[in-house]
Protein backbone atom coordinates (compact mmCIF):
# COMPACT_ATOMS: atom_id res chain seq x y z
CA UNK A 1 -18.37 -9.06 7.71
CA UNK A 2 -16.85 -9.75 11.31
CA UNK A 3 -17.75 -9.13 14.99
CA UNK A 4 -19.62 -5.52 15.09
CA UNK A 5 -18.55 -4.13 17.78
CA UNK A 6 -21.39 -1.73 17.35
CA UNK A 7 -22.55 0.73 20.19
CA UNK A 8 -19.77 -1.12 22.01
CA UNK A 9 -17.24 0.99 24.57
CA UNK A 10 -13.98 -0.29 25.53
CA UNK A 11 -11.20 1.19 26.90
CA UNK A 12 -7.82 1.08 26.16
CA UNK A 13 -5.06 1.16 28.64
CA UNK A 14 -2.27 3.06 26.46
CA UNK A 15 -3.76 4.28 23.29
CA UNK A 16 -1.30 5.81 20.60
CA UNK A 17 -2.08 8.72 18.94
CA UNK A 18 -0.08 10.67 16.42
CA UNK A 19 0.55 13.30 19.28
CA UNK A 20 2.11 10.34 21.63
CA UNK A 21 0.10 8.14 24.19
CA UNK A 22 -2.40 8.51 26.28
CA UNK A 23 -3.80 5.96 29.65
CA UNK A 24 -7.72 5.09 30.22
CA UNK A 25 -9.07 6.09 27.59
CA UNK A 26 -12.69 4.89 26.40
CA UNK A 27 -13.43 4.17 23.18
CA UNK A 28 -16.90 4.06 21.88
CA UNK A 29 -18.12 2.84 18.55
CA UNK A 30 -21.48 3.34 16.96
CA UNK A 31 -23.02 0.86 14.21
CA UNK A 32 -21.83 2.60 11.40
CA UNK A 33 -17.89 1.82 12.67
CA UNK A 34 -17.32 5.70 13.75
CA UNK A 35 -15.87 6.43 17.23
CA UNK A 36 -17.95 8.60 19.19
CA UNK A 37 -17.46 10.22 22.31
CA UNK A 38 -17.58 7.75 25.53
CA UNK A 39 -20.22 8.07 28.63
CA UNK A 40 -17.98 5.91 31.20
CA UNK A 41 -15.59 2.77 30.71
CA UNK A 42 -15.85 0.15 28.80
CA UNK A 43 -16.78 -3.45 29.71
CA UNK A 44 -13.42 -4.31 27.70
CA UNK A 45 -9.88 -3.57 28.11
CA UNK A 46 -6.87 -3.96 25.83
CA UNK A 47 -3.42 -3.12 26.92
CA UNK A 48 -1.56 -1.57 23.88
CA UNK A 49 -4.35 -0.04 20.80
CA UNK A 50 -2.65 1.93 17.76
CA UNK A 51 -4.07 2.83 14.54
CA UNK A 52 -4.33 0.23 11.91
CA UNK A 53 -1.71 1.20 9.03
CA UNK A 54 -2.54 1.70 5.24
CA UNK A 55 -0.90 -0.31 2.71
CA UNK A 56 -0.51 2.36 0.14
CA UNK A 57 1.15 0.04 -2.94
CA UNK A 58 -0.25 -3.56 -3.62
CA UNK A 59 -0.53 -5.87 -6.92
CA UNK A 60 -2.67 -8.09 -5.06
CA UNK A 61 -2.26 -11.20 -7.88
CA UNK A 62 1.73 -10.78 -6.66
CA UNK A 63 1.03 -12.15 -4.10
CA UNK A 64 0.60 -15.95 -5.27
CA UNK A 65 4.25 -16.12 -7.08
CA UNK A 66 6.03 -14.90 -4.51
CA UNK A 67 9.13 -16.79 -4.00
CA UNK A 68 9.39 -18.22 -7.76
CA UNK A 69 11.50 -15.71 -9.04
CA UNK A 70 14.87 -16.50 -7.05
CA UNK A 71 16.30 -18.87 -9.24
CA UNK A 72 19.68 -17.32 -11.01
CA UNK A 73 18.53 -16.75 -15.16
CA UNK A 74 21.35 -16.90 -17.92
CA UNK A 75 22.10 -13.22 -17.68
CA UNK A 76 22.56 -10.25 -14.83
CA UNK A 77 19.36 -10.84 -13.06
CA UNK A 78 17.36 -7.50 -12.36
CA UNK A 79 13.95 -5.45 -12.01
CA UNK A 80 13.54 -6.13 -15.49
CA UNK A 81 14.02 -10.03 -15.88
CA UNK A 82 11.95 -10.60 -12.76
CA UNK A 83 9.23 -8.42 -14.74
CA UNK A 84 9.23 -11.38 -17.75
CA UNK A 85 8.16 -13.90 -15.15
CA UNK A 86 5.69 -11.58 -13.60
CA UNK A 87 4.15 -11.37 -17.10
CA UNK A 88 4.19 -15.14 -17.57
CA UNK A 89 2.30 -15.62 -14.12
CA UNK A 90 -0.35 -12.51 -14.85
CA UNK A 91 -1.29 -14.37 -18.10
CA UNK A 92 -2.61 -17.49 -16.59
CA UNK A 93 -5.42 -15.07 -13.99
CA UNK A 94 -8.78 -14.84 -14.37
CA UNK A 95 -11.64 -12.95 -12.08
CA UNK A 96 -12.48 -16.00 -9.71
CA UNK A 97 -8.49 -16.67 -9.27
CA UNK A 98 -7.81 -13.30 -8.65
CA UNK A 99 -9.98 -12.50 -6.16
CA UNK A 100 -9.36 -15.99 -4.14
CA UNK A 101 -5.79 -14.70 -4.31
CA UNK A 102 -6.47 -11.40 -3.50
CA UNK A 103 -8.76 -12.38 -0.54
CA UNK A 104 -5.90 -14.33 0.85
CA UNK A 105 -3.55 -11.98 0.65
CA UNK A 106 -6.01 -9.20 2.80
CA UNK A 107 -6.48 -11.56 5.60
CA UNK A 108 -2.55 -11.86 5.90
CA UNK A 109 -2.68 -8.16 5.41
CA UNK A 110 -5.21 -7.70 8.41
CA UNK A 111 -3.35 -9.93 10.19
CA UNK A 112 -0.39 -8.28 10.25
CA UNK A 113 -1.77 -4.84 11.18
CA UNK A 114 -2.92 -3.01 7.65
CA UNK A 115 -6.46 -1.92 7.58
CA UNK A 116 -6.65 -0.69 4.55
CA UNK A 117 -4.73 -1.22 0.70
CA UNK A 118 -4.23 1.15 -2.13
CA UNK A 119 -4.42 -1.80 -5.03
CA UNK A 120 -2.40 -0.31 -7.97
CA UNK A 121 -4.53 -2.72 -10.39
CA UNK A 122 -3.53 -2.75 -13.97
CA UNK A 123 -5.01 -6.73 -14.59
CA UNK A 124 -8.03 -4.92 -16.83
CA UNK A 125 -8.57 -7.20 -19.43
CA UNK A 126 -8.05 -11.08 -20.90
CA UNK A 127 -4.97 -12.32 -21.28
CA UNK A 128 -5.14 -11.73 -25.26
CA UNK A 129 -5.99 -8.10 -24.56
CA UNK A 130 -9.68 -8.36 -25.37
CA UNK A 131 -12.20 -7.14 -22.62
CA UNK A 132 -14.36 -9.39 -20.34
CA UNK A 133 -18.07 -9.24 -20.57
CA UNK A 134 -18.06 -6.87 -18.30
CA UNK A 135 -15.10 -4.42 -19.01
CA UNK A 136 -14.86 -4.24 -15.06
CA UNK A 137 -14.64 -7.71 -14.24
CA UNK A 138 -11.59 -7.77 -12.68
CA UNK A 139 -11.63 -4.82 -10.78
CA UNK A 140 -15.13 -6.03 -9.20
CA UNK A 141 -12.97 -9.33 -8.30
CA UNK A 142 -10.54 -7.02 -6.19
CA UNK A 143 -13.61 -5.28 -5.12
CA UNK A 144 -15.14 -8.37 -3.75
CA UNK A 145 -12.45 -9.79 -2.08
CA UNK A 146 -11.48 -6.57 0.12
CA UNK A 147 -15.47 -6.93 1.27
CA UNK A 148 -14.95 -10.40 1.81
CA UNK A 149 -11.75 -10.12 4.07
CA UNK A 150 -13.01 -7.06 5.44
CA UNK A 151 -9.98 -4.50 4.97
CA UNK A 152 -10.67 -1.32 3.37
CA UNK A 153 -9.93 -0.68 -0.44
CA UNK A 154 -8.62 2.35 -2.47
CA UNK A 155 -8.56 0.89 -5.63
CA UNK A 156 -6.22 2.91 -7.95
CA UNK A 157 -7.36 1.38 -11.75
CA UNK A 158 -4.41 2.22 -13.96
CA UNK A 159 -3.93 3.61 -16.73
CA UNK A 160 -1.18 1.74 -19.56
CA UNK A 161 -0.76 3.01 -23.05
CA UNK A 162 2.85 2.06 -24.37
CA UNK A 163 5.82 -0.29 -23.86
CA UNK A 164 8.39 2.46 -23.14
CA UNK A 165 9.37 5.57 -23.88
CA UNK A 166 9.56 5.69 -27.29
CA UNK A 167 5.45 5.52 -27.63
CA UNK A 168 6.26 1.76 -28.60
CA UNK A 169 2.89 -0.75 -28.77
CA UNK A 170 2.08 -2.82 -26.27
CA UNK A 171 3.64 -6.24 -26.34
CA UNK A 172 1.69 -9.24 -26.15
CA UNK A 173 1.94 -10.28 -22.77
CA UNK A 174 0.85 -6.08 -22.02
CA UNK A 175 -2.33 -6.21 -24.19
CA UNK A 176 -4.27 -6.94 -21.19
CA UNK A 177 -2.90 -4.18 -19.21
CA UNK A 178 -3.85 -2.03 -21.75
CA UNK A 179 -6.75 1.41 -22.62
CA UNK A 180 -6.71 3.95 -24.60
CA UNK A 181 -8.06 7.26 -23.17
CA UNK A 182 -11.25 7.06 -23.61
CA UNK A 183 -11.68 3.43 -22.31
CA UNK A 184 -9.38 4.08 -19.12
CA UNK A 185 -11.90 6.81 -18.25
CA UNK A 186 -14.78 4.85 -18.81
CA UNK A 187 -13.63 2.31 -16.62
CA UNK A 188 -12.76 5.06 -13.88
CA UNK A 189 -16.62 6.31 -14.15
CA UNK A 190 -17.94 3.18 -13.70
CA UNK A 191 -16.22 2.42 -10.71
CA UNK A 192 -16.23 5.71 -9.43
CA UNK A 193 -20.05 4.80 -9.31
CA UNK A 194 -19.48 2.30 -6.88
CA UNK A 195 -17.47 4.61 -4.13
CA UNK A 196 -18.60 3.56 -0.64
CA UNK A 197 -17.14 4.13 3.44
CA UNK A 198 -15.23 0.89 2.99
CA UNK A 199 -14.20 1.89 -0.97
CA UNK A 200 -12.66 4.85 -2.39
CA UNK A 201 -11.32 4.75 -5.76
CA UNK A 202 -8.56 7.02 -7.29
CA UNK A 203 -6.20 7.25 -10.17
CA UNK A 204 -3.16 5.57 -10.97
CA UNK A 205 -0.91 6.60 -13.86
CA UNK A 206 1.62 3.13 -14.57
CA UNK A 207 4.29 5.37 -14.93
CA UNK A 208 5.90 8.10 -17.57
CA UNK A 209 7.73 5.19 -20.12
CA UNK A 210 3.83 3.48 -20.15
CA UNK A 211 1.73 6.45 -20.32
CA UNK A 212 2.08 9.33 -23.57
CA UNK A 213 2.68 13.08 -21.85
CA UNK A 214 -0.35 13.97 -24.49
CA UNK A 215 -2.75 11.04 -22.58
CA UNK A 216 -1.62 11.92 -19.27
CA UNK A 217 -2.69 15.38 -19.62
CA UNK A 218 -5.74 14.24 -20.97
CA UNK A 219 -6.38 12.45 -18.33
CA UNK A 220 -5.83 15.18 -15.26
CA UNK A 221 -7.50 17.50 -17.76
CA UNK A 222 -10.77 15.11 -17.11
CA UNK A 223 -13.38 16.30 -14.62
CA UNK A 224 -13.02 12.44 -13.01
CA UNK A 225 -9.38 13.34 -11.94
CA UNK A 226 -10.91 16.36 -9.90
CA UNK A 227 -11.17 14.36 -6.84
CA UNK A 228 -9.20 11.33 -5.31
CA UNK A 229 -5.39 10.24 -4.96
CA UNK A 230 -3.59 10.27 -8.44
CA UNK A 231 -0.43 7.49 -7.89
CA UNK A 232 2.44 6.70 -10.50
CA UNK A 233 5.36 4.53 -10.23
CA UNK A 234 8.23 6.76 -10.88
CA UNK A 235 11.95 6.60 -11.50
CA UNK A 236 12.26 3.13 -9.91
CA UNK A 237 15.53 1.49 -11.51
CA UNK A 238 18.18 3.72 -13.12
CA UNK A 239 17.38 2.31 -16.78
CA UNK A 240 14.15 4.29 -16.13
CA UNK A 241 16.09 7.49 -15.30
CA UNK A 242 18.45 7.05 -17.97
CA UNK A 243 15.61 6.33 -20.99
CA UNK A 244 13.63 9.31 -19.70
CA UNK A 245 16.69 11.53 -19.88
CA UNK A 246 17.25 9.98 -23.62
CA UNK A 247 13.79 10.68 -24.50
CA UNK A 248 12.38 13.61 -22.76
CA UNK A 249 15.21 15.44 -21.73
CA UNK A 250 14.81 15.11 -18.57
CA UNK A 251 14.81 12.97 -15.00
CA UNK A 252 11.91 10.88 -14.52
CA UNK A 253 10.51 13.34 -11.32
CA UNK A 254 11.95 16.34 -12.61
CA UNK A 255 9.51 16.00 -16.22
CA UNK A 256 6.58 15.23 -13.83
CA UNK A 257 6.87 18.20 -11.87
CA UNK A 258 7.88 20.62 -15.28
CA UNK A 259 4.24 18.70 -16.56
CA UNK A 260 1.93 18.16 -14.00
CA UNK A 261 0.21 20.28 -10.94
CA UNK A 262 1.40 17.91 -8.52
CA UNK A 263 0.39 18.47 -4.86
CA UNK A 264 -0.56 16.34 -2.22
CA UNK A 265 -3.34 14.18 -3.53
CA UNK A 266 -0.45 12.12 -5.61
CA UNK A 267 1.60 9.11 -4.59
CA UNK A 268 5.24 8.94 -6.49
CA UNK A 269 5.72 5.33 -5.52
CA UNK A 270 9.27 3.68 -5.33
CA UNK A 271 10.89 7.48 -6.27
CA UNK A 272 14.05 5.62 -5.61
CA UNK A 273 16.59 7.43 -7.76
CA UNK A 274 16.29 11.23 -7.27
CA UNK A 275 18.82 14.49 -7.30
CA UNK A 276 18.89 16.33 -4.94
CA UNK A 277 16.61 19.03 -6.42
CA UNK A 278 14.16 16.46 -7.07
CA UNK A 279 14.30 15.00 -3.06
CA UNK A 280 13.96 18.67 -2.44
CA UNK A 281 10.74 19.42 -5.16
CA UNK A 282 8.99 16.06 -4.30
CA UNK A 283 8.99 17.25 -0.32
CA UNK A 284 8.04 20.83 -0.68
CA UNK A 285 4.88 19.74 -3.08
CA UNK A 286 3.03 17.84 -0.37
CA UNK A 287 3.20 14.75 -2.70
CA UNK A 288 3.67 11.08 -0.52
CA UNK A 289 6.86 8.85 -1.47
CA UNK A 290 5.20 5.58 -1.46
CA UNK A 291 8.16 3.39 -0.38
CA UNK A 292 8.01 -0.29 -0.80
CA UNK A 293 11.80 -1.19 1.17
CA UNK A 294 10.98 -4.88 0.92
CA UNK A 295 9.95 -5.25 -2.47
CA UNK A 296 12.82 -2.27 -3.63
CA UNK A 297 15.24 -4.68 -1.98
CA UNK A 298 14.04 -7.78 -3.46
CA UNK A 299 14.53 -6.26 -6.85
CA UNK A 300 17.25 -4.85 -6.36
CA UNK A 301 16.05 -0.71 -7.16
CA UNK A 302 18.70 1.11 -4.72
CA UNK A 303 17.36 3.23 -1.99
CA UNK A 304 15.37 6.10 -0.95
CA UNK A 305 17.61 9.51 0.10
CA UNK A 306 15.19 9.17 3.79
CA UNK A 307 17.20 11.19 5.69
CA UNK A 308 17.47 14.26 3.28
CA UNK A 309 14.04 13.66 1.91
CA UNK A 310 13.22 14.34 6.04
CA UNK A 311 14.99 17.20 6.58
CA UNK A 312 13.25 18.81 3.45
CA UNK A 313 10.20 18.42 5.35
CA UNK A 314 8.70 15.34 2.98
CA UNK A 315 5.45 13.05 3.72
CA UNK A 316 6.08 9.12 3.19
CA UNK A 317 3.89 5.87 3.66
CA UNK A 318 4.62 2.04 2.84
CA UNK A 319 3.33 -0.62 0.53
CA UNK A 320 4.34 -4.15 0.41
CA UNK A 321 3.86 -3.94 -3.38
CA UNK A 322 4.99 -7.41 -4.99
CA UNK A 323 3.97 -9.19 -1.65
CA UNK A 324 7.74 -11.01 -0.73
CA UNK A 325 6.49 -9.96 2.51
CA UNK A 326 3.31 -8.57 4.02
CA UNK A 327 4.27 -6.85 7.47
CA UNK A 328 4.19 -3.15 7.88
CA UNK A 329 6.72 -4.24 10.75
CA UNK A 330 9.19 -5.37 7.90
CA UNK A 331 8.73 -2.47 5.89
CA UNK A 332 9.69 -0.01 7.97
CA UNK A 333 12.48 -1.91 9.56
CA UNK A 334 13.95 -2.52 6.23
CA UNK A 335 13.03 1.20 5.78
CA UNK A 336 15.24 2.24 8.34
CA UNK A 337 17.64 -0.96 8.03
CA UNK A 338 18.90 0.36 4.51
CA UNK A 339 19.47 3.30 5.82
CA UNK A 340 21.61 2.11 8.20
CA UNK A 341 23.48 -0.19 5.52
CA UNK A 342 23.82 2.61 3.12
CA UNK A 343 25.45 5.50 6.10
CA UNK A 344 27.18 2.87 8.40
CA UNK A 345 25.03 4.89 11.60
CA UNK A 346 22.04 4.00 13.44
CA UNK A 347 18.38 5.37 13.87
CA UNK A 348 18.65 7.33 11.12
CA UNK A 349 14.90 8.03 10.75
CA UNK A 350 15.05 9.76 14.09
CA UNK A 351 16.45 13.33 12.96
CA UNK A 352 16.28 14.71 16.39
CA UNK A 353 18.45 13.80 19.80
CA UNK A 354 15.99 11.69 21.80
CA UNK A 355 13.14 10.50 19.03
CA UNK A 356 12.23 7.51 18.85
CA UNK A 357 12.89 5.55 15.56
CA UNK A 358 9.43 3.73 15.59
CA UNK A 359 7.50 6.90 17.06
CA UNK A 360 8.34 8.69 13.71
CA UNK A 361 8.35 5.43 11.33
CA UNK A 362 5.20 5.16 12.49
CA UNK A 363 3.32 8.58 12.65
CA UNK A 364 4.82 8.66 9.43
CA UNK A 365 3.53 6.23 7.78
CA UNK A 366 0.18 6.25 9.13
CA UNK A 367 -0.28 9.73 7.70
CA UNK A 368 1.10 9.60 4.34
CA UNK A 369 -0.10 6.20 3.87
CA UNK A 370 -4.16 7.83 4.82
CA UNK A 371 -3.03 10.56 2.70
CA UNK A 372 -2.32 8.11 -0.43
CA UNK A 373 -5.32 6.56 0.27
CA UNK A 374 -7.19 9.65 -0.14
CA UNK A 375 -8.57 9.43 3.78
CA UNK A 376 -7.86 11.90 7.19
CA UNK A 377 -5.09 10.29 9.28
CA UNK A 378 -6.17 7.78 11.69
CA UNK A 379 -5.44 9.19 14.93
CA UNK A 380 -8.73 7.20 16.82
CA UNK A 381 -10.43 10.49 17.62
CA UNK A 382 -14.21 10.52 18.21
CA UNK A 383 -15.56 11.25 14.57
CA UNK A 384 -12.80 9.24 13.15
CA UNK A 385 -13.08 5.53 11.40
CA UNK A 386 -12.46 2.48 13.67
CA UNK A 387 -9.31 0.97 12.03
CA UNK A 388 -7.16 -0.41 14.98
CA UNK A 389 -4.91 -2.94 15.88
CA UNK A 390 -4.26 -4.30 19.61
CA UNK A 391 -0.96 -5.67 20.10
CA UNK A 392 -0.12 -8.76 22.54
CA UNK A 393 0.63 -7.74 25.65
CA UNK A 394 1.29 -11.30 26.77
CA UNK A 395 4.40 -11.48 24.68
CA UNK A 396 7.69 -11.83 25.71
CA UNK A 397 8.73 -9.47 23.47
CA UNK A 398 6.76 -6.72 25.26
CA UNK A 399 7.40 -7.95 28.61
CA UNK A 400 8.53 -4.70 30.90
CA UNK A 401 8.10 -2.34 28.47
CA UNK A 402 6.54 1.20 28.49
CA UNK A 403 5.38 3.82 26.37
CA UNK A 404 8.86 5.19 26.00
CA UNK A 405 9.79 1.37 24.50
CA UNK A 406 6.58 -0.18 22.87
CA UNK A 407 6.87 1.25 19.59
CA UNK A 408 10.31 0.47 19.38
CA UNK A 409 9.73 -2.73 20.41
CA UNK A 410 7.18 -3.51 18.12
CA UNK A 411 9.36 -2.98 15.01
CA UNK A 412 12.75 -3.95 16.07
CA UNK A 413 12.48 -6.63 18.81
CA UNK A 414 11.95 -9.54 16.32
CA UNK A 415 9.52 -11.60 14.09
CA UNK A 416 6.80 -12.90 16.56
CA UNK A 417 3.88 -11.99 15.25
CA UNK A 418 2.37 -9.08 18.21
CA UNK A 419 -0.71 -7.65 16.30
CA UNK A 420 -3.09 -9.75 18.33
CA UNK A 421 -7.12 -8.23 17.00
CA UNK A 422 -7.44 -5.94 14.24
CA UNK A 423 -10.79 -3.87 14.03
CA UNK A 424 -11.74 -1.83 10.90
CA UNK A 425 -14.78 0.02 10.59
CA UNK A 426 -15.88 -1.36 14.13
CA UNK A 427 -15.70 -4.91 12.95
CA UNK A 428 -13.37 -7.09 14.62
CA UNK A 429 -11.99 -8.72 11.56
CA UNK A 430 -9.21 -10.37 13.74
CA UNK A 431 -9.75 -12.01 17.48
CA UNK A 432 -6.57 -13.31 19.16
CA UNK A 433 -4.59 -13.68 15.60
CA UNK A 434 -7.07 -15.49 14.25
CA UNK A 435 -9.42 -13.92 11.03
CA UNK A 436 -12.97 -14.64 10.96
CA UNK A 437 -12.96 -16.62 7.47
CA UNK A 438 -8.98 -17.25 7.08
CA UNK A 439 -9.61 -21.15 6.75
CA UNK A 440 -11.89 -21.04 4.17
CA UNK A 441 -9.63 -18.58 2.55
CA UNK A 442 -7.06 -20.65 2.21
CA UNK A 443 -8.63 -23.66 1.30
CA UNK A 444 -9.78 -21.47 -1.71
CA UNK A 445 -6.58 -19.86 -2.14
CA UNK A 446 -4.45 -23.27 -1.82
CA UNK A 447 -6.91 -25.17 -5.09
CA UNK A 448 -6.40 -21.34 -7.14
CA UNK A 449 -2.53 -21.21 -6.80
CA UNK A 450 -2.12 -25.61 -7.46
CA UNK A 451 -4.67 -24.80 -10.69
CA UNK A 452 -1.51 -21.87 -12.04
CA UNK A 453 1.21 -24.48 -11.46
CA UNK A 454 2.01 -24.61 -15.19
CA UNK A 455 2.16 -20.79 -15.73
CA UNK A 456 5.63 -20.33 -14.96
């Protein structure tokens, strides 16, 4: 489970908080992985400690065919031809492969400074759309790999009903995505069962063109969607926008809001394409816009209105999603990168004359992405979990900066790793960039990928 660092005090030289920084201070942490206050200083000291960063979006089995989609098809390649060879690869997983793939992918998650992932999981089933043995099979395997690599786990079991808009069946390669009502909320029971301080489990709605208006009412209508995050992929690709305007009249964000209580326990991921009434409506409800910049840009979506979805007051976090990259850094560089592209002007993300553009990319995403999750902000307050990171302070890339420059530094100074030990629920799960099992994990994960070979 990693180092406990149990009972332990050390102190941390600059410690961010979502307020700013603050020198010497002691950080104490009992053996359940809570911070408590500190009697003195600690027998440690780390130069630069910041809260560890939720990954709000994840397909965990993603992860393993990233990279073999790049190859130029026979027609205009887009979000929806990469989705045919996503299908091809998801047919070929079973439990054991998707946890060793899973497990992989947390360690490089740790590594690079999440502490916790919100896994969207919609792999229910066999790949001929009969259920395992046990129904939960897969979601255990997900389950037991976050345990194993020692990040923390929303899992977010999804619900998938049609193939589009038009209430059309599920295809063949989407059988094994699929429930109907009742079997989508026995699932969530059972694993609702199974909630613990390192597991939280919420709901996740694939999106409008896969899930009926009648069964997503249902669904909130359920005393199981009383509590915990409630996610959706919404109105990611215009061919989205424009079949939801065909079908129901409306834009994909604007029919949610007419048809749902949402508030700020849900997570509209991707929300790429929005009016501006629906930038406006999405910010004012307390809802999170779970971006995904890597991912979006890898597929080609568009991107995100940040600045006016800012000014309108709006709460954000990050996911790495389809896994072309797993670095929080990345994401919001590319966050505020497209931005840039898109306006031809620079720290956009800053809305006010002297912010910093990490400061708020960071405090940011730190609190929508705990909000997603369905957890308080991290702000490494006595009473709150230990989920850190501690950056290098050896690095060059660090070298005479302050606390007016470190967070800048950290996401815009370039691609040396700097997330140096990694602590979540007072485990040291990372020790001078190295994870406690990642050897072993790979070994594991190296065999499980060479045995899919022939999928695509």
């Amino acid at each position: 489970m990693g180092e406990a660092a149990g009972d332990q005090v050390f102190t941390a030289d600059q410690l961010w908080r979502p307020d700013g920084w603050q020198a010497d201070v002691a950080l104490a942490v009992d053996a359940a992985g809570v911070l408590r206050e500190a009697a003195g200083p600690g027998t440690r000291r780390a130069r630069w400690v910041l809260p560890g960063m939720p990954n709000l979006h994840s397909h965990a089995f993603q992860r393993a065919m990233a990279g073999l989609a790049e190859r130029r098809g026979t027609t205009d390649d887009n979000f929806w031809s990469w989705r045919e060879t996503m299908y091809a690869f998801a047919a070929a997983i079973e439990p054991e492969q998707l946890k060793a793939i899973a497990a992989q992918l947390y360690v490089e998650m740790l590594k690079a400074g999440y502490t916790r992932v919100c896994e969207f999981h919609y792999l229910h089933h066999r790949p001929d759309g009969s259920p395992h043995a046990q129904p939960e099979a897969m979601s255990l395997a997900l389950i037991e790999a976050a345990r194993e690599a020692g990040i923390g786990l929303t899992l977010l079991p999804v619900l998938y009903i049609s193939g589009g808009f038009d209430g059309r069946a599920l295809s063949a390669r989407q059988r094994r995505f699929g429930h109907d009502v009742d079997g989508y909320l026995r699932l969530l029971a059972s694993l609702r069962r199974l909630e613990a301080d390192d597991l939280r489990v919420g709901i996740a709605l694939h999106s409008l063109r896969a899930v009926p208006g009648p069964a997503m009412r249902e669904v909130l209508a359920d005393p199981l969607a009383a509590t915990g995050p409630i996610h959706i992929h919404i109105a990611e690709q215009i061919g989205e926008v424009q079949d939801c305007l065909a079908t129901r009249g409306a834009r994909p964000v604007e029919w949610l809001f007419d048809h749902a209580s949402v508030d700020a326990r849900w997570c509209l991921v991707h929300a790429t394409h929005l009016s501006e009434d629906e930038t406006v409506r999405l910010a004012r409800s307390g809802a999170v816009a779970g971006l995904c910049p890597v991912t979006e840009a890898n597929l080609g979506d568009g991107l995100f209105p940040l600045a006016a979805y800012q000014d309108a007051g709006g709460t954000l976090g990050i996911g790495s999603d389809s896994h072309i990259s797993v670095s929080p850094v990345e994401e919001l560089r590319w966050l505020e990168y497209g931005q840039r592209l898109v306006t031809r002007h620079r720290n956009v993300a800053a809305r006010h004359r002297g912010d910093s553009v990490g400061e708020t990319l960071w405090r940011a995403a730190l609190g929508g992405g705990a909000q997603a999750a369905g957890l308080p902000a991290g702000a490494l307050r006595p009473g709150d979990r230990a989920d850190l990171i501690v950056l290098d302070d050896s690095s060059p890339l660090l070298a005479a900066r302050d606390r007016r420059a470190l967070l800048d530094s950290f996401l815009f100074a370039g691609n040396t790793p700097l997330v140096r030990d990694v602590m979540v629920g007072g485990r040291w799960q990372v020790r001078d960039f190295h994870h406690r099992d990642e050897d072993r994990i790979a070994a594991r994960y190296r065999q499980t990928v060479a045995s899919l070979a022939g999928a695509l």
